[in-house]
PDB file of N, CA and C in Angstrom:
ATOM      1  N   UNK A   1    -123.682  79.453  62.117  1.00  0.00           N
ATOM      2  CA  UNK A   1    -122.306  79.813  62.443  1.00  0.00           C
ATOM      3  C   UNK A   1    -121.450  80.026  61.200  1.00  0.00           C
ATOM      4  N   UNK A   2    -121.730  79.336  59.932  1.00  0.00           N
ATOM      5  CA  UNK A   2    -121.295  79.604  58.825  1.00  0.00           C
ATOM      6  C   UNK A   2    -120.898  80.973  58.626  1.00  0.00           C
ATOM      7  N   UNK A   3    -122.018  82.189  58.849  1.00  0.00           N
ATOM      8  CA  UNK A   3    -121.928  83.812  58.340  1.00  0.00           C
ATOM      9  C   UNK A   3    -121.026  84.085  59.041  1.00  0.00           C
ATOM     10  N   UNK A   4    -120.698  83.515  60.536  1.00  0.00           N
ATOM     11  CA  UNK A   4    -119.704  84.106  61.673  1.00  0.00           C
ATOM     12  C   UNK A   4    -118.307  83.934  61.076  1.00  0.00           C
ATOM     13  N   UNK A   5    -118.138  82.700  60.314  1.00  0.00           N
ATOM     14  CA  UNK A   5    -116.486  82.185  60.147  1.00  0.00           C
ATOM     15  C   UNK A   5    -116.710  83.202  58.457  1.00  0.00           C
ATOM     16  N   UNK A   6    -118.015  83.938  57.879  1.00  0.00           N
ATOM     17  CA  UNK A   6    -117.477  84.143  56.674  1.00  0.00           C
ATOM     18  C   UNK A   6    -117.368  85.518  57.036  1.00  0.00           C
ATOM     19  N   UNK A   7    -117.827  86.210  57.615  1.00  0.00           N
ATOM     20  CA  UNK A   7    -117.518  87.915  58.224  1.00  0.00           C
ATOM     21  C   UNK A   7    -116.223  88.233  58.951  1.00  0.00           C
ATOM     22  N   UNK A   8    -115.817  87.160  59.702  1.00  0.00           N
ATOM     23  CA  UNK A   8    -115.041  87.489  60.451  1.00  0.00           C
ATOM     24  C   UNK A   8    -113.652  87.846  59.603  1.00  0.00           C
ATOM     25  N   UNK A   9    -112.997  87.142  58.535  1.00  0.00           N
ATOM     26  CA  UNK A   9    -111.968  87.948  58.333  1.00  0.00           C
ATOM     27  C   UNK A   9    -112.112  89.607  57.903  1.00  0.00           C
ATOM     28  N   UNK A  10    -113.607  89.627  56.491  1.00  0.00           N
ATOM     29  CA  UNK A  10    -113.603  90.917  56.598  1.00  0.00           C
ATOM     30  C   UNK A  10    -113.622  92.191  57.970  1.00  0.00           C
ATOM     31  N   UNK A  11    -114.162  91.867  58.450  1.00  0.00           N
ATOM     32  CA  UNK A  11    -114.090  92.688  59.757  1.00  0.00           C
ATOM     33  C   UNK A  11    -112.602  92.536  60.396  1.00  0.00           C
ATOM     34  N   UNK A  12    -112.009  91.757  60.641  1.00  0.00           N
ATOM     35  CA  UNK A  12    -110.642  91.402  61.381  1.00  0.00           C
ATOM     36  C   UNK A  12    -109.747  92.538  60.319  1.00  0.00           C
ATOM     37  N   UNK A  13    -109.550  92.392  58.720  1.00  0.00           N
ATOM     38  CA  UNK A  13    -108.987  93.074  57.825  1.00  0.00           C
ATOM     39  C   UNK A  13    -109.509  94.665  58.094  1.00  0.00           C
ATOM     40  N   UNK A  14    -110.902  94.688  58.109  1.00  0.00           N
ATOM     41  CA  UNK A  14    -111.479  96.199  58.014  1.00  0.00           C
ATOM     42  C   UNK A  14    -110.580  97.000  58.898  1.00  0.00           C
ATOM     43  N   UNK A  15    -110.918  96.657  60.295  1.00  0.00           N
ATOM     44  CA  UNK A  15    -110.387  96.940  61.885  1.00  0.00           C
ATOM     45  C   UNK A  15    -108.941  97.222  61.306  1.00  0.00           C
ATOM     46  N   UNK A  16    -108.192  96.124  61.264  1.00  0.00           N
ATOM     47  CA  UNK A  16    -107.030  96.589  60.944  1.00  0.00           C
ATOM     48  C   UNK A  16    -106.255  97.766  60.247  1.00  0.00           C
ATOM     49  N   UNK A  17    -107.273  97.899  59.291  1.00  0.00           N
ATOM     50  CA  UNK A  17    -106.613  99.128  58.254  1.00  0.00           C
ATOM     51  C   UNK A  17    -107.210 100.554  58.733  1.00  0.00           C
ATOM     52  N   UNK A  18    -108.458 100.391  59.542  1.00  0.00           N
ATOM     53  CA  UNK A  18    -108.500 101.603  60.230  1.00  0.00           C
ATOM     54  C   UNK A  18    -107.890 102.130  60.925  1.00  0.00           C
ATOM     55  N   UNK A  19    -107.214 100.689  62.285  1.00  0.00           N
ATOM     56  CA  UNK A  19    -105.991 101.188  62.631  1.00  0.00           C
ATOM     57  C   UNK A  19    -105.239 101.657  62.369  1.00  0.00           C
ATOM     58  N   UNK A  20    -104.780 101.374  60.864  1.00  0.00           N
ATOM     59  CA  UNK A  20    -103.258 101.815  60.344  1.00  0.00           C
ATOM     60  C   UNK A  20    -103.586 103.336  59.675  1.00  0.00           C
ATOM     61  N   UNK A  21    -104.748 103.781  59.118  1.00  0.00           N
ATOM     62  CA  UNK A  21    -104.904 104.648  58.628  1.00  0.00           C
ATOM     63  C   UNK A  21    -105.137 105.857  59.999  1.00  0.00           C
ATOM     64  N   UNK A  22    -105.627 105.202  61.049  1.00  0.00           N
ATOM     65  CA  UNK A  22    -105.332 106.401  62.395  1.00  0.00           C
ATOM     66  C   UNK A  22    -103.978 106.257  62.920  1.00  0.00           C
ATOM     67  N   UNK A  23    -103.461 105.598  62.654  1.00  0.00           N
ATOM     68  CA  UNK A  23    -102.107 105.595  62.983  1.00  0.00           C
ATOM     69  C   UNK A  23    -101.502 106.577  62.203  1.00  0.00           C
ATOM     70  N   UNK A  24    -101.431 105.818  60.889  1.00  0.00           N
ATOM     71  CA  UNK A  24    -100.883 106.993  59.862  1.00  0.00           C
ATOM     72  C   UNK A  24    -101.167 108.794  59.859  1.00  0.00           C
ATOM     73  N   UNK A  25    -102.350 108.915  60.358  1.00  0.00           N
ATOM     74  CA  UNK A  25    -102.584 110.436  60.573  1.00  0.00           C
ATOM     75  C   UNK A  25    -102.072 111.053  61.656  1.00  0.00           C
ATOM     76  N   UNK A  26    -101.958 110.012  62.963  1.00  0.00           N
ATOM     77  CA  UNK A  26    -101.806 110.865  63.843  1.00  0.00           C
ATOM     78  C   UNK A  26    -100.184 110.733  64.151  1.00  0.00           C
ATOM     79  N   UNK A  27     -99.446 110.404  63.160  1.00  0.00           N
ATOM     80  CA  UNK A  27     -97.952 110.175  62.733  1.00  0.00           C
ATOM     81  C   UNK A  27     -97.879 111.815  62.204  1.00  0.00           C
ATOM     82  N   UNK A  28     -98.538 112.305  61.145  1.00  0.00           N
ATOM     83  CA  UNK A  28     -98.123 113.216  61.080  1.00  0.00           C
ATOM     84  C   UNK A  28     -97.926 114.371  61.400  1.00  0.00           C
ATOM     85  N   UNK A  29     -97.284 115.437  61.191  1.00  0.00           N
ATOM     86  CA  UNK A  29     -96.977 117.027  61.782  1.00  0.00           C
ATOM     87  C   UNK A  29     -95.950 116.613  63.290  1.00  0.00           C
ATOM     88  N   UNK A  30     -96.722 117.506  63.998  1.00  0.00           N
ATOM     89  CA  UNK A  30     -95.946 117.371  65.541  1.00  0.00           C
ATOM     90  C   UNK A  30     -94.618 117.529  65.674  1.00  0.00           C
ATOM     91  N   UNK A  31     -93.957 117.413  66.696  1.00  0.00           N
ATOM     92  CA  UNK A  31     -92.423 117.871  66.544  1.00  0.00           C
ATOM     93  C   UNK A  31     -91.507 117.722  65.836  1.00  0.00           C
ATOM     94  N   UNK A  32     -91.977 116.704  65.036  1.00  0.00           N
ATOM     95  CA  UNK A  32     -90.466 116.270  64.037  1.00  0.00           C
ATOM     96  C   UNK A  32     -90.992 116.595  62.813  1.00  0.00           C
ATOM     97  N   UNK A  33     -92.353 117.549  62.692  1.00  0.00           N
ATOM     98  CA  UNK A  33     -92.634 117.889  61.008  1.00  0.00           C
ATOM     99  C   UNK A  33     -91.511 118.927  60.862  1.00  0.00           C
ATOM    100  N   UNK A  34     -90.889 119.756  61.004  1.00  0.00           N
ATOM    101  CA  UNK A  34     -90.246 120.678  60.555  1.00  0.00           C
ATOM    102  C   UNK A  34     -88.411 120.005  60.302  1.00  0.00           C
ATOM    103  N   UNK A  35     -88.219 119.079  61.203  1.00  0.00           N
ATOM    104  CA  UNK A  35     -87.401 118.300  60.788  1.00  0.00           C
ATOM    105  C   UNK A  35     -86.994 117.151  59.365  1.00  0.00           C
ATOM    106  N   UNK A  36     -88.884 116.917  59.570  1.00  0.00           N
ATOM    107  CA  UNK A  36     -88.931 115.693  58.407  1.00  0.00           C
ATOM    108  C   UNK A  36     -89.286 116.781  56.672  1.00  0.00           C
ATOM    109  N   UNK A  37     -89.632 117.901  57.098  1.00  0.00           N
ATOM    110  CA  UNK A  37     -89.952 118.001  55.915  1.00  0.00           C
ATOM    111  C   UNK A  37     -88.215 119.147  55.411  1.00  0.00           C
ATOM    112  N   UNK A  38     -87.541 119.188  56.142  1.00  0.00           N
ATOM    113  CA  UNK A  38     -86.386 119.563  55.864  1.00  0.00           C
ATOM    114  C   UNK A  38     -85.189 118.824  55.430  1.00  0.00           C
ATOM    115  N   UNK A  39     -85.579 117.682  55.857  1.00  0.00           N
ATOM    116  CA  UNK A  39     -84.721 116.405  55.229  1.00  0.00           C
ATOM    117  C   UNK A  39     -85.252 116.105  53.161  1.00  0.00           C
ATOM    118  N   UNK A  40     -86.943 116.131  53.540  1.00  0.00           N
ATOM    119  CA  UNK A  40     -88.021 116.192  52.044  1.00  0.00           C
ATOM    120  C   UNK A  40     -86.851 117.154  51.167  1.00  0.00           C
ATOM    121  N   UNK A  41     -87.388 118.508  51.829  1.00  0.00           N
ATOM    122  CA  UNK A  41     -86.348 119.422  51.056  1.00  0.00           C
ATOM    123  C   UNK A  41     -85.011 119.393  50.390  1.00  0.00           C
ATOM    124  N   UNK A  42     -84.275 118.928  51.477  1.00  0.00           N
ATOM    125  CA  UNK A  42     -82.759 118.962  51.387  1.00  0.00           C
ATOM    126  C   UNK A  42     -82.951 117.637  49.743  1.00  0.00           C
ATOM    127  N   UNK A  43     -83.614 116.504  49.992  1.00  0.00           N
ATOM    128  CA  UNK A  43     -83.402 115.414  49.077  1.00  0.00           C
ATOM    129  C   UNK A  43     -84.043 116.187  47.698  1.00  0.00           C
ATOM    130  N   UNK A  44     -85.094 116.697  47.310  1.00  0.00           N
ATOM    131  CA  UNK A  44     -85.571 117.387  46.233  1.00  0.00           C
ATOM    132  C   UNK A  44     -84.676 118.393  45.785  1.00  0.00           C
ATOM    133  N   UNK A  45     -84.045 119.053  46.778  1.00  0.00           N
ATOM    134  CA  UNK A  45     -82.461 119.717  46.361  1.00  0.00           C
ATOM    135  C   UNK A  45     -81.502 119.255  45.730  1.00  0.00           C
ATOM    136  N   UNK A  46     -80.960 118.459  45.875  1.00  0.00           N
ATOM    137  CA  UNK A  46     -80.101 117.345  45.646  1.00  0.00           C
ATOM    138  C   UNK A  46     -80.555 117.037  44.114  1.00  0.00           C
ATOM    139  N   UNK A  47     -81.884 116.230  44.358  1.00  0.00           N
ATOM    140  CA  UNK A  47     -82.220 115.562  42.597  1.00  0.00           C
ATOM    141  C   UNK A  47     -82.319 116.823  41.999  1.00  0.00           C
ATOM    142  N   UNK A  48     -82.753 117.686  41.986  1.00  0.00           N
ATOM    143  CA  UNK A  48     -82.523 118.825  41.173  1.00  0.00           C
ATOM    144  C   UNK A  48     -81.020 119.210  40.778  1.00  0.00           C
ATOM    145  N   UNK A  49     -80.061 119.242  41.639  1.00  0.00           N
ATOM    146  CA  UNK A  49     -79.316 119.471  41.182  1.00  0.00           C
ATOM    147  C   UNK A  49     -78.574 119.129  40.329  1.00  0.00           C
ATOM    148  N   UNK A  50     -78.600 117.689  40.864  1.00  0.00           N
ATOM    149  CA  UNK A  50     -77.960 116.507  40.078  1.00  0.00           C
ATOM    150  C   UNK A  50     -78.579 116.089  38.363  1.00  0.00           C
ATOM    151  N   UNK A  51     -79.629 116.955  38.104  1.00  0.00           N
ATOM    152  CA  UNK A  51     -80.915 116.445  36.910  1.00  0.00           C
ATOM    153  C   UNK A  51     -80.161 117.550  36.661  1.00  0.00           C
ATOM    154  N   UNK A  52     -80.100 119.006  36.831  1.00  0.00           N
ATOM    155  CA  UNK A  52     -79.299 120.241  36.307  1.00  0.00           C
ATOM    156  C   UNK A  52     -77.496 119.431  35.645  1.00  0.00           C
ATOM    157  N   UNK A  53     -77.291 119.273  36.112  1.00  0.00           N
ATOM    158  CA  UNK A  53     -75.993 118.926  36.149  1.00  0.00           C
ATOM    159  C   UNK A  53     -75.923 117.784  34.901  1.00  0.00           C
ATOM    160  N   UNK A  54     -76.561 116.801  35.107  1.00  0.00           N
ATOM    161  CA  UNK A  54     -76.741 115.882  33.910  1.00  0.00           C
ATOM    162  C   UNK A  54     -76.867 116.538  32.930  1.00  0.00           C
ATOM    163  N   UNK A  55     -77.755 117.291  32.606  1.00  0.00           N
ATOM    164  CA  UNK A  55     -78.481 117.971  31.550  1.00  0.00           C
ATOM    165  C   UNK A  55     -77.181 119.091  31.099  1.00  0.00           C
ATOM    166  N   UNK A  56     -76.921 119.761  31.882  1.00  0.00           N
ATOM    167  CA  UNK A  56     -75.282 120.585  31.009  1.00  0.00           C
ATOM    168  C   UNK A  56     -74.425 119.677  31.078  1.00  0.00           C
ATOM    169  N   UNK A  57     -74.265 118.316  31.150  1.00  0.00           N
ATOM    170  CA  UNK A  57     -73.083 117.603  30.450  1.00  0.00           C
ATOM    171  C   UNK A  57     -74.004 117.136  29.354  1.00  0.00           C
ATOM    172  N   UNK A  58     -74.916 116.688  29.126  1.00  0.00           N
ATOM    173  CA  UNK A  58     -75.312 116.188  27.517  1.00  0.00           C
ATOM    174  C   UNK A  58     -75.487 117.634  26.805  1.00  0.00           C
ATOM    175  N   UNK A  59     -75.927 118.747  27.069  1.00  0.00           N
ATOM    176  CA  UNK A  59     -75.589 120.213  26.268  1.00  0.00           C
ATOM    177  C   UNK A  59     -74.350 120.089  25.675  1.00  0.00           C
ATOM    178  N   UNK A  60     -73.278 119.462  26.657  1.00  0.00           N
ATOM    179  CA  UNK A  60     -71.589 120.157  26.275  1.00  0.00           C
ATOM    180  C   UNK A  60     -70.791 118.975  25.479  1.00  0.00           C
TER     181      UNK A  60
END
């Protein structure tokens, strides 16, 4: 019974993260990808701008 109590967390841990990693996939795309990656956008907009903007006040 020893091997039983020493496998069992690995397996309990394994299981788990497979879960999370099918979870995690089947999270993505689907109706709210065009939403979520427009929000992505809008924020990479933003730091760009703001990195532009920094950068011509240390120029000036």
């Amino acid at each position: 019974m020893d091997y039983v109590s020493a496998l069992l967390p690995p397996v309990v841990m394994a299981a788990f993260f497979i879960g999370l990693v099918v979870t995690i996939v089947k999270s993505q795309g689907g109706p709210n990808k065009a939403k979520e990656d427009a929000a992505v956008d809008l924020a990479f907009g933003r730091a760009a701008s703001v990195q532009q903007q920094t950068s011509r006040a240390d120029d000036a």
